[in-house]
ModelCIF file with pLDDT and N, C-alpha, C, O atoms, coordinates in Angstrom:
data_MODEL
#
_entry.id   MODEL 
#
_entity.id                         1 
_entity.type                       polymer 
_entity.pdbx_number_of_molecules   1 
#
_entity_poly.entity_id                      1 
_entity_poly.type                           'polypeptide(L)' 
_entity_poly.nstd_linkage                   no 
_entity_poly.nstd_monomer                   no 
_entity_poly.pdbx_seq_one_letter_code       
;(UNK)(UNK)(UNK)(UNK)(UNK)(UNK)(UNK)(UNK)(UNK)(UNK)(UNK)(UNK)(UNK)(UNK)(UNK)(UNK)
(UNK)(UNK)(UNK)(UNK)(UNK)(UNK)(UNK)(UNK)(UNK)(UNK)(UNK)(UNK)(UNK)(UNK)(UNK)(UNK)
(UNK)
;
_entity_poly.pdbx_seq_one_letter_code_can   XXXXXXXXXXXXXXXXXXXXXXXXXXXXXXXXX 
_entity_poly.pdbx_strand_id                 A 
#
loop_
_entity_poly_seq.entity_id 
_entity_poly_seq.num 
_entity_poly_seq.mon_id 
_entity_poly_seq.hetero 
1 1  UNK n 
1 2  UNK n 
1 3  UNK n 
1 4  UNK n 
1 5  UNK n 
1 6  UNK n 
1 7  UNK n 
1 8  UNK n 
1 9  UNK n 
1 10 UNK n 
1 11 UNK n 
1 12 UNK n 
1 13 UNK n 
1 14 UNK n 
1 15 UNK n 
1 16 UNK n 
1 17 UNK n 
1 18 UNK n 
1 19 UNK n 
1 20 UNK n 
1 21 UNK n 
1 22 UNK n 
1 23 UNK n 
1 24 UNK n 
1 25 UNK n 
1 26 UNK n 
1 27 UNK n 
1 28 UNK n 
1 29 UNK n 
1 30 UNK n 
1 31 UNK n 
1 32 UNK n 
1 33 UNK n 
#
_struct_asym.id          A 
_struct_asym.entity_id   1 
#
loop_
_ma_qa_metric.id 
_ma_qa_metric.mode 
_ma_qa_metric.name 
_ma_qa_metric.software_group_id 
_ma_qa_metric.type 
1 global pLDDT . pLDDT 
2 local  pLDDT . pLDDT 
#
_ma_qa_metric_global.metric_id      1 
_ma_qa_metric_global.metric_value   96.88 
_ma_qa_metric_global.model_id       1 
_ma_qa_metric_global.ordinal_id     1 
#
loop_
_ma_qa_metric_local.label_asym_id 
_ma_qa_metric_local.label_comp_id 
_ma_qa_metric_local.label_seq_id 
_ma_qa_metric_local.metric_id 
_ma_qa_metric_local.metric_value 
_ma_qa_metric_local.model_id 
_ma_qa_metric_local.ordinal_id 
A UNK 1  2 92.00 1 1  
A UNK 2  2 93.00 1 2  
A UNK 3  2 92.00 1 3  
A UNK 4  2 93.00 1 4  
A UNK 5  2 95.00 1 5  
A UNK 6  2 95.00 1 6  
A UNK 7  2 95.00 1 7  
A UNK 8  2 96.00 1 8  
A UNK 9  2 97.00 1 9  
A UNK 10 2 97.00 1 10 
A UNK 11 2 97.00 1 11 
A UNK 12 2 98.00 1 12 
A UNK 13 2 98.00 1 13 
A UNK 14 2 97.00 1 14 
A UNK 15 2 98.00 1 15 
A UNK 16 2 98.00 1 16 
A UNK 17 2 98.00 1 17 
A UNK 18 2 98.00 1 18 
A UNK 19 2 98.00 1 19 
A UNK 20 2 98.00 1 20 
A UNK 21 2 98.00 1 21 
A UNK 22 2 98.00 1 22 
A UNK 23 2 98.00 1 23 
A UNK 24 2 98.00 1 24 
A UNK 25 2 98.00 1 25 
A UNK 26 2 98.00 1 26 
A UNK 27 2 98.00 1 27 
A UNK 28 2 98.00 1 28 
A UNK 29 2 98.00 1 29 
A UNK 30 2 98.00 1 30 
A UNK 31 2 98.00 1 31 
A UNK 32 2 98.00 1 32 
A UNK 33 2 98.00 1 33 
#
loop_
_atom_site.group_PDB 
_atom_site.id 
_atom_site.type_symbol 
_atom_site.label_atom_id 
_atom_site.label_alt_id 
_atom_site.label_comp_id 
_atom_site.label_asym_id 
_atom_site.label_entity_id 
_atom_site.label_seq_id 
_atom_site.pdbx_PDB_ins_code 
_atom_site.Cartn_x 
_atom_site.Cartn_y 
_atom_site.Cartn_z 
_atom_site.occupancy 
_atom_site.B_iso_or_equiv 
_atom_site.pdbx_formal_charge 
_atom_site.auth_seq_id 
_atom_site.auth_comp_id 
_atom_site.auth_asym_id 
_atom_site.auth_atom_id 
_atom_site.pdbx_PDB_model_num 
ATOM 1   N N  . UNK A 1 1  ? 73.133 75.512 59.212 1.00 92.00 ? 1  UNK A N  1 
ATOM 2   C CA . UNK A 1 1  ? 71.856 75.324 59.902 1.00 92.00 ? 1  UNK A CA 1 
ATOM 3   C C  . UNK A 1 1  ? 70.814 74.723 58.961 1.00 92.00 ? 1  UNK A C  1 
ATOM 4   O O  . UNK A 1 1  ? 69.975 73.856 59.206 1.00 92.00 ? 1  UNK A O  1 
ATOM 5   N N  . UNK A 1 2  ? 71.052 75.362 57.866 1.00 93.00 ? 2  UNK A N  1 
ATOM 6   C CA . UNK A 1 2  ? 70.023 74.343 56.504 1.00 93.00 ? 2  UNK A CA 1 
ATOM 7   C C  . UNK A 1 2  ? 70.151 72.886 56.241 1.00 93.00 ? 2  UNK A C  1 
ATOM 8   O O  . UNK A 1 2  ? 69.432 71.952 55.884 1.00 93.00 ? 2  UNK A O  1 
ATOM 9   N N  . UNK A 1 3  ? 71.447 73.120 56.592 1.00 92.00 ? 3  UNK A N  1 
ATOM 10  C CA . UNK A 1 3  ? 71.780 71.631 56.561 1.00 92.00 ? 3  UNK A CA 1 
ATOM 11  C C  . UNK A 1 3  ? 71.143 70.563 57.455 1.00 92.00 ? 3  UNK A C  1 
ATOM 12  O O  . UNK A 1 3  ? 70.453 69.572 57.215 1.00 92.00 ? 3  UNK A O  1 
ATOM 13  N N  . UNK A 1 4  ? 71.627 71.126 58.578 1.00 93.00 ? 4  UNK A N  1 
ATOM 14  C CA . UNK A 1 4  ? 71.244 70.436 60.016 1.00 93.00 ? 4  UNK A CA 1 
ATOM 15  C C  . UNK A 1 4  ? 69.658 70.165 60.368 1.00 93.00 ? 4  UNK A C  1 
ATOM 16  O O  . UNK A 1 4  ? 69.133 69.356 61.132 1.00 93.00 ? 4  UNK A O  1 
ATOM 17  N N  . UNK A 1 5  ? 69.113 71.166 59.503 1.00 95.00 ? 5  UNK A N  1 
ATOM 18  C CA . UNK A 1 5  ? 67.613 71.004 59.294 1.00 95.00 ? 5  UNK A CA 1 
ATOM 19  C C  . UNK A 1 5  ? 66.960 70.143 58.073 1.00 95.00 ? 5  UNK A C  1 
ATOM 20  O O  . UNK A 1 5  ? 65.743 70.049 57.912 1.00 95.00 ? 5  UNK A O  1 
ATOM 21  N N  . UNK A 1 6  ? 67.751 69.642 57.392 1.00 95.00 ? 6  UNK A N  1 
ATOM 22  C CA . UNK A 1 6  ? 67.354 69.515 56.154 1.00 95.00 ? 6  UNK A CA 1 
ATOM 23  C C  . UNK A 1 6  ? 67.971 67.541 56.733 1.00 95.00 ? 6  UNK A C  1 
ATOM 24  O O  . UNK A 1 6  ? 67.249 66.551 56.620 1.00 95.00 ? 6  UNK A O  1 
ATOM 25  N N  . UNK A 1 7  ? 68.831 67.537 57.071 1.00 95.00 ? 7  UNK A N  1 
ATOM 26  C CA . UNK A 1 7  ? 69.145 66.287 57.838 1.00 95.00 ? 7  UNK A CA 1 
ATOM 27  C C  . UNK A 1 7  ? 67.805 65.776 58.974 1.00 95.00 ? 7  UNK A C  1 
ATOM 28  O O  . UNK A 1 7  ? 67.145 64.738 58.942 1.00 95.00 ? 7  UNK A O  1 
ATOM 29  N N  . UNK A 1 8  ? 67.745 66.655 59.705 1.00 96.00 ? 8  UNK A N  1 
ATOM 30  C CA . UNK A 1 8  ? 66.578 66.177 60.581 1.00 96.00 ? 8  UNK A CA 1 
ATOM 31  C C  . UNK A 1 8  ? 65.202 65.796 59.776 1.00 96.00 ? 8  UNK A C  1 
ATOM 32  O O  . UNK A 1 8  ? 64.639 64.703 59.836 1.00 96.00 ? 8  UNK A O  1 
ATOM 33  N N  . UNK A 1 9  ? 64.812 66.844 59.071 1.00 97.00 ? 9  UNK A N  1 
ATOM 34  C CA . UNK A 1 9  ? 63.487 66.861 58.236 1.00 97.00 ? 9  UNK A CA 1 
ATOM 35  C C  . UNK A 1 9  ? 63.843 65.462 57.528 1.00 97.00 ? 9  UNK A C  1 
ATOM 36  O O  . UNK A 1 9  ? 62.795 64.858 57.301 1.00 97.00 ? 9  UNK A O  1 
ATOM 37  N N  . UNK A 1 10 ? 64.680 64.935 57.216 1.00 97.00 ? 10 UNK A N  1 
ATOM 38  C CA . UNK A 1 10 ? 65.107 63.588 56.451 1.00 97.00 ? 10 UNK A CA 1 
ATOM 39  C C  . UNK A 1 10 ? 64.875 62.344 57.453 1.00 97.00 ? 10 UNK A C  1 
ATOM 40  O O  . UNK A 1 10 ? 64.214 61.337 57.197 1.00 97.00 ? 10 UNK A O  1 
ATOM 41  N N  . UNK A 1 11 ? 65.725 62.700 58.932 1.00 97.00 ? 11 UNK A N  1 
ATOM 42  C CA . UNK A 1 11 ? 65.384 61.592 59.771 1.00 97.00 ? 11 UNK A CA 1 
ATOM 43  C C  . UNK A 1 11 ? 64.112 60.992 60.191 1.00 97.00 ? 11 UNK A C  1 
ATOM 44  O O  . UNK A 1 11 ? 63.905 59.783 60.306 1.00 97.00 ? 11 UNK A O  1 
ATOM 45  N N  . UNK A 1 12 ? 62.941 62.324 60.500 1.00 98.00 ? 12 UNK A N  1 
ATOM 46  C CA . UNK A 1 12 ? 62.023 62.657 60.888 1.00 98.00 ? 12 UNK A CA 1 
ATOM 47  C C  . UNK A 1 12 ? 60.666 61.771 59.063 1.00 98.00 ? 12 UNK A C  1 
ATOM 48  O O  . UNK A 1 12 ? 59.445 61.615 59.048 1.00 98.00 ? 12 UNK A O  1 
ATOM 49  N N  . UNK A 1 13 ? 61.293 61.585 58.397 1.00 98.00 ? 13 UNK A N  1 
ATOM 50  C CA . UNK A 1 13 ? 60.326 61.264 57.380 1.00 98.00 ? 13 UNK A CA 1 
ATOM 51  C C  . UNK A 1 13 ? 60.755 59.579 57.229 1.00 98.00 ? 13 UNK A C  1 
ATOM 52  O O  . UNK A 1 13 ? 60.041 58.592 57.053 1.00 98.00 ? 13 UNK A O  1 
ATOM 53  N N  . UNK A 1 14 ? 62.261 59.723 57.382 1.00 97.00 ? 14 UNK A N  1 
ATOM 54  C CA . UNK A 1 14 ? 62.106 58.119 57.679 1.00 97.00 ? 14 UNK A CA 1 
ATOM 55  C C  . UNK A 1 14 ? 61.849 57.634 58.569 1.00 97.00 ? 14 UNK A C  1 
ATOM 56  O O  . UNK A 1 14 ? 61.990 56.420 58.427 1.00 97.00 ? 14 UNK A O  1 
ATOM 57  N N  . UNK A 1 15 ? 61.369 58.013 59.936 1.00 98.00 ? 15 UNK A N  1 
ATOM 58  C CA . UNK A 1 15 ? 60.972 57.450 61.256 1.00 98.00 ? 15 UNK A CA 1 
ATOM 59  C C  . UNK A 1 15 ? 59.130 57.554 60.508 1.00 98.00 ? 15 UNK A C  1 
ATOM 60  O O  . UNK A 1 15 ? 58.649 56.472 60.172 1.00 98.00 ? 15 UNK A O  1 
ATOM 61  N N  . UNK A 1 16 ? 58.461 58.528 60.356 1.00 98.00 ? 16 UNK A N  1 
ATOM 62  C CA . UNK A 1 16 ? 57.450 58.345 59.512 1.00 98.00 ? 16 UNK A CA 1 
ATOM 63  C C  . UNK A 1 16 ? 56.945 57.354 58.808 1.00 98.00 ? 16 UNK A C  1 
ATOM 64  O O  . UNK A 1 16 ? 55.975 56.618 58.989 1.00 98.00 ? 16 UNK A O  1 
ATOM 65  N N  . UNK A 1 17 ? 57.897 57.456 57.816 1.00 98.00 ? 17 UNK A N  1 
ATOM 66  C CA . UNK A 1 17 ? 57.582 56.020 57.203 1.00 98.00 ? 17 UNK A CA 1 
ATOM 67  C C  . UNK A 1 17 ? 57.632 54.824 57.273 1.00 98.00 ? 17 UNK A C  1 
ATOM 68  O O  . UNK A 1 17 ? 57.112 54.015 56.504 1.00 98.00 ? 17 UNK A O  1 
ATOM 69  N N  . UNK A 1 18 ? 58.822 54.445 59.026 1.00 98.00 ? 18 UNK A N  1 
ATOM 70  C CA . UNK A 1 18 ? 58.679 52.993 59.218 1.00 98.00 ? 18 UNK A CA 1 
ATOM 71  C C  . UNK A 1 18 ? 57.222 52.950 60.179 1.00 98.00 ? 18 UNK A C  1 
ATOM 72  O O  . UNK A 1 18 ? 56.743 51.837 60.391 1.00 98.00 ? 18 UNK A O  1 
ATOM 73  N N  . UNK A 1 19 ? 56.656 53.945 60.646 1.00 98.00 ? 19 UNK A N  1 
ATOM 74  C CA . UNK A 1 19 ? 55.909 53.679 61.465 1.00 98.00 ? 19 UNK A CA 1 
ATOM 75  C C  . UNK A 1 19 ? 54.346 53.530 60.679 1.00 98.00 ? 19 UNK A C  1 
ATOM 76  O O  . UNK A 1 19 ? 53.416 52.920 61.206 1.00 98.00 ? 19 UNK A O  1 
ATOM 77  N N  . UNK A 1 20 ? 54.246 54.245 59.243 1.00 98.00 ? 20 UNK A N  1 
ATOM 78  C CA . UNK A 1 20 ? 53.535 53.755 58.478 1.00 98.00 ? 20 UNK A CA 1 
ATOM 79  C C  . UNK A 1 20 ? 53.191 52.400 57.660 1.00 98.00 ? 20 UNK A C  1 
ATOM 80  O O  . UNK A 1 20 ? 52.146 51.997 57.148 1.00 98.00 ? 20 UNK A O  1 
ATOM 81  N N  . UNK A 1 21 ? 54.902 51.695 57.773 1.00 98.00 ? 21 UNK A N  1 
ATOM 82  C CA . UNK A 1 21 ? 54.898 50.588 57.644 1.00 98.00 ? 21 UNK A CA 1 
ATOM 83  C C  . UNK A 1 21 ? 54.362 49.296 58.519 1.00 98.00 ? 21 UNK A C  1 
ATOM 84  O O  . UNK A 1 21 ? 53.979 48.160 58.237 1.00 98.00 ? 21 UNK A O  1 
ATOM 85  N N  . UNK A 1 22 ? 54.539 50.083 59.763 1.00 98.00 ? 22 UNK A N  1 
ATOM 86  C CA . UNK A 1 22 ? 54.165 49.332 61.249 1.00 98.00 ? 22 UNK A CA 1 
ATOM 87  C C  . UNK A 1 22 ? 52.332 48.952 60.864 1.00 98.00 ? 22 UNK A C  1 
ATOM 88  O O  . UNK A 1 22 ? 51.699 47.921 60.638 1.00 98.00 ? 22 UNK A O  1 
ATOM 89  N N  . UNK A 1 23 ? 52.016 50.363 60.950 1.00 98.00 ? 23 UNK A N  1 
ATOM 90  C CA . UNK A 1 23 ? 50.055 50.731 61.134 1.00 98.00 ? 23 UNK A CA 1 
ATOM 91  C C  . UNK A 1 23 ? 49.986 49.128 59.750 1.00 98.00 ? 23 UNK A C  1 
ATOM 92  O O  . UNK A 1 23 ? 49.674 47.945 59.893 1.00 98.00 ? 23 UNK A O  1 
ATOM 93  N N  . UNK A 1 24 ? 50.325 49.722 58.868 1.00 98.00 ? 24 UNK A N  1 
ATOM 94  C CA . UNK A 1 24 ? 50.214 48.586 57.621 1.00 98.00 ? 24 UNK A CA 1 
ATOM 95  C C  . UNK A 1 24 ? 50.054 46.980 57.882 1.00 98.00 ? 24 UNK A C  1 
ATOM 96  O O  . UNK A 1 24 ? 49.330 46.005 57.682 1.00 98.00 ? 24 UNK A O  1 
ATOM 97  N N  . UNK A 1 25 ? 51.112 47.376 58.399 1.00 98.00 ? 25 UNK A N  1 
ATOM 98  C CA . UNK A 1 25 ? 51.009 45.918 58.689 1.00 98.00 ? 25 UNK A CA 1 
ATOM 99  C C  . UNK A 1 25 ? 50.628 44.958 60.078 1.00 98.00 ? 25 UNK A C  1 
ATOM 100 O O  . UNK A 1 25 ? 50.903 43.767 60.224 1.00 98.00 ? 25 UNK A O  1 
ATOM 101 N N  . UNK A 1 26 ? 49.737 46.074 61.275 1.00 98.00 ? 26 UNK A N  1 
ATOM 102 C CA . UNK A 1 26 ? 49.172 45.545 61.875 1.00 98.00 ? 26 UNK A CA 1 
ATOM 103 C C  . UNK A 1 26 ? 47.878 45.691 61.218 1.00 98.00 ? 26 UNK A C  1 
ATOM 104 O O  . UNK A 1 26 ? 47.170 45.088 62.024 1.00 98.00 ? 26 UNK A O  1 
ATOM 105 N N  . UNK A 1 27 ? 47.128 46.073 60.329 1.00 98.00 ? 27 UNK A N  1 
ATOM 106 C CA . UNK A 1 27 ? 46.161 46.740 59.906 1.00 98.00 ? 27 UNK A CA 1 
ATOM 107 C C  . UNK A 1 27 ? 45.807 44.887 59.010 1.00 98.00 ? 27 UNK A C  1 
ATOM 108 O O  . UNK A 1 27 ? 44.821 44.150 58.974 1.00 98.00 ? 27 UNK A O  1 
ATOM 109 N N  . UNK A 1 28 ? 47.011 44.820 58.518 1.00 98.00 ? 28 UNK A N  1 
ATOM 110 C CA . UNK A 1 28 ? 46.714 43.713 57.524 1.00 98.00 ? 28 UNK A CA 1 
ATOM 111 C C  . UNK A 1 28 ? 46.853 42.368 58.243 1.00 98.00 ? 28 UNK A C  1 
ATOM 112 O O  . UNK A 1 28 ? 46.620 41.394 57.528 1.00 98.00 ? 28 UNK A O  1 
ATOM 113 N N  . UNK A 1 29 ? 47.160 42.139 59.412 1.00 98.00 ? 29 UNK A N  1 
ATOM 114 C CA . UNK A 1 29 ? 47.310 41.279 60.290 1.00 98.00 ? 29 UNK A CA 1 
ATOM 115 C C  . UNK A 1 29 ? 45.944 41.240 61.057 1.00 98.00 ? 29 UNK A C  1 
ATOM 116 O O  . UNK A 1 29 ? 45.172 40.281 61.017 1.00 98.00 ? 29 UNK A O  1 
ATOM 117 N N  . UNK A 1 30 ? 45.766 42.244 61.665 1.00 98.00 ? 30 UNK A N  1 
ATOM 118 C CA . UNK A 1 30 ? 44.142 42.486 61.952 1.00 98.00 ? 30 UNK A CA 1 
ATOM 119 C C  . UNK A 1 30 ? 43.085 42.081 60.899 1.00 98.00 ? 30 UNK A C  1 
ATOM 120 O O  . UNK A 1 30 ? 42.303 41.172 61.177 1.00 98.00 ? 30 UNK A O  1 
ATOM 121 N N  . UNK A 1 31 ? 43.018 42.746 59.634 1.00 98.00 ? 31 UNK A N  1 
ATOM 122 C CA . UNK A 1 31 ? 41.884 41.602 59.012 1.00 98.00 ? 31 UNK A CA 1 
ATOM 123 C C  . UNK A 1 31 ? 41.987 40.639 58.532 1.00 98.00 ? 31 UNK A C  1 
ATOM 124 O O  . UNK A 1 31 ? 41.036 40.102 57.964 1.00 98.00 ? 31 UNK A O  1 
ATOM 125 N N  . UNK A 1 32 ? 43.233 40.086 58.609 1.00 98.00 ? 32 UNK A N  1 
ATOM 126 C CA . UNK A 1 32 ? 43.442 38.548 58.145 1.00 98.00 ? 32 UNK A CA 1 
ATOM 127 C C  . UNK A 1 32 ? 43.019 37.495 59.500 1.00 98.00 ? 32 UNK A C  1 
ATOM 128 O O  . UNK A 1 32 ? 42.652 36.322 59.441 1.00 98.00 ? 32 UNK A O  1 
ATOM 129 N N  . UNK A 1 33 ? 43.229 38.440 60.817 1.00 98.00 ? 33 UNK A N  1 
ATOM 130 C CA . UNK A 1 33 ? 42.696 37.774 61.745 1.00 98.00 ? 33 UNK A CA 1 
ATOM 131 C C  . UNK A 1 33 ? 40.502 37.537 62.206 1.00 98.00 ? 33 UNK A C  1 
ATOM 132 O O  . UNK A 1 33 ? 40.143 36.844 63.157 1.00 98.00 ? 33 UNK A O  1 
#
């Protein structure tokens, strides 16, 4: 079960971080516009 949690908590930080990548880079598209 640690496992299975410790897998999710992993999926869950890389879905995080592409979506931080997303904000980023509409963010930088926005003031270049």
């Amino acid at each position: 079960e640690r496992g299975a949690v410790e897998l999710k908590k992993n999926e869950f930080q890389g879905e995080l971080q592409k979506q931080r990548e997303q904000i980023d880079k509409i963010q930088s598209l926005h003031s270049f516009q």
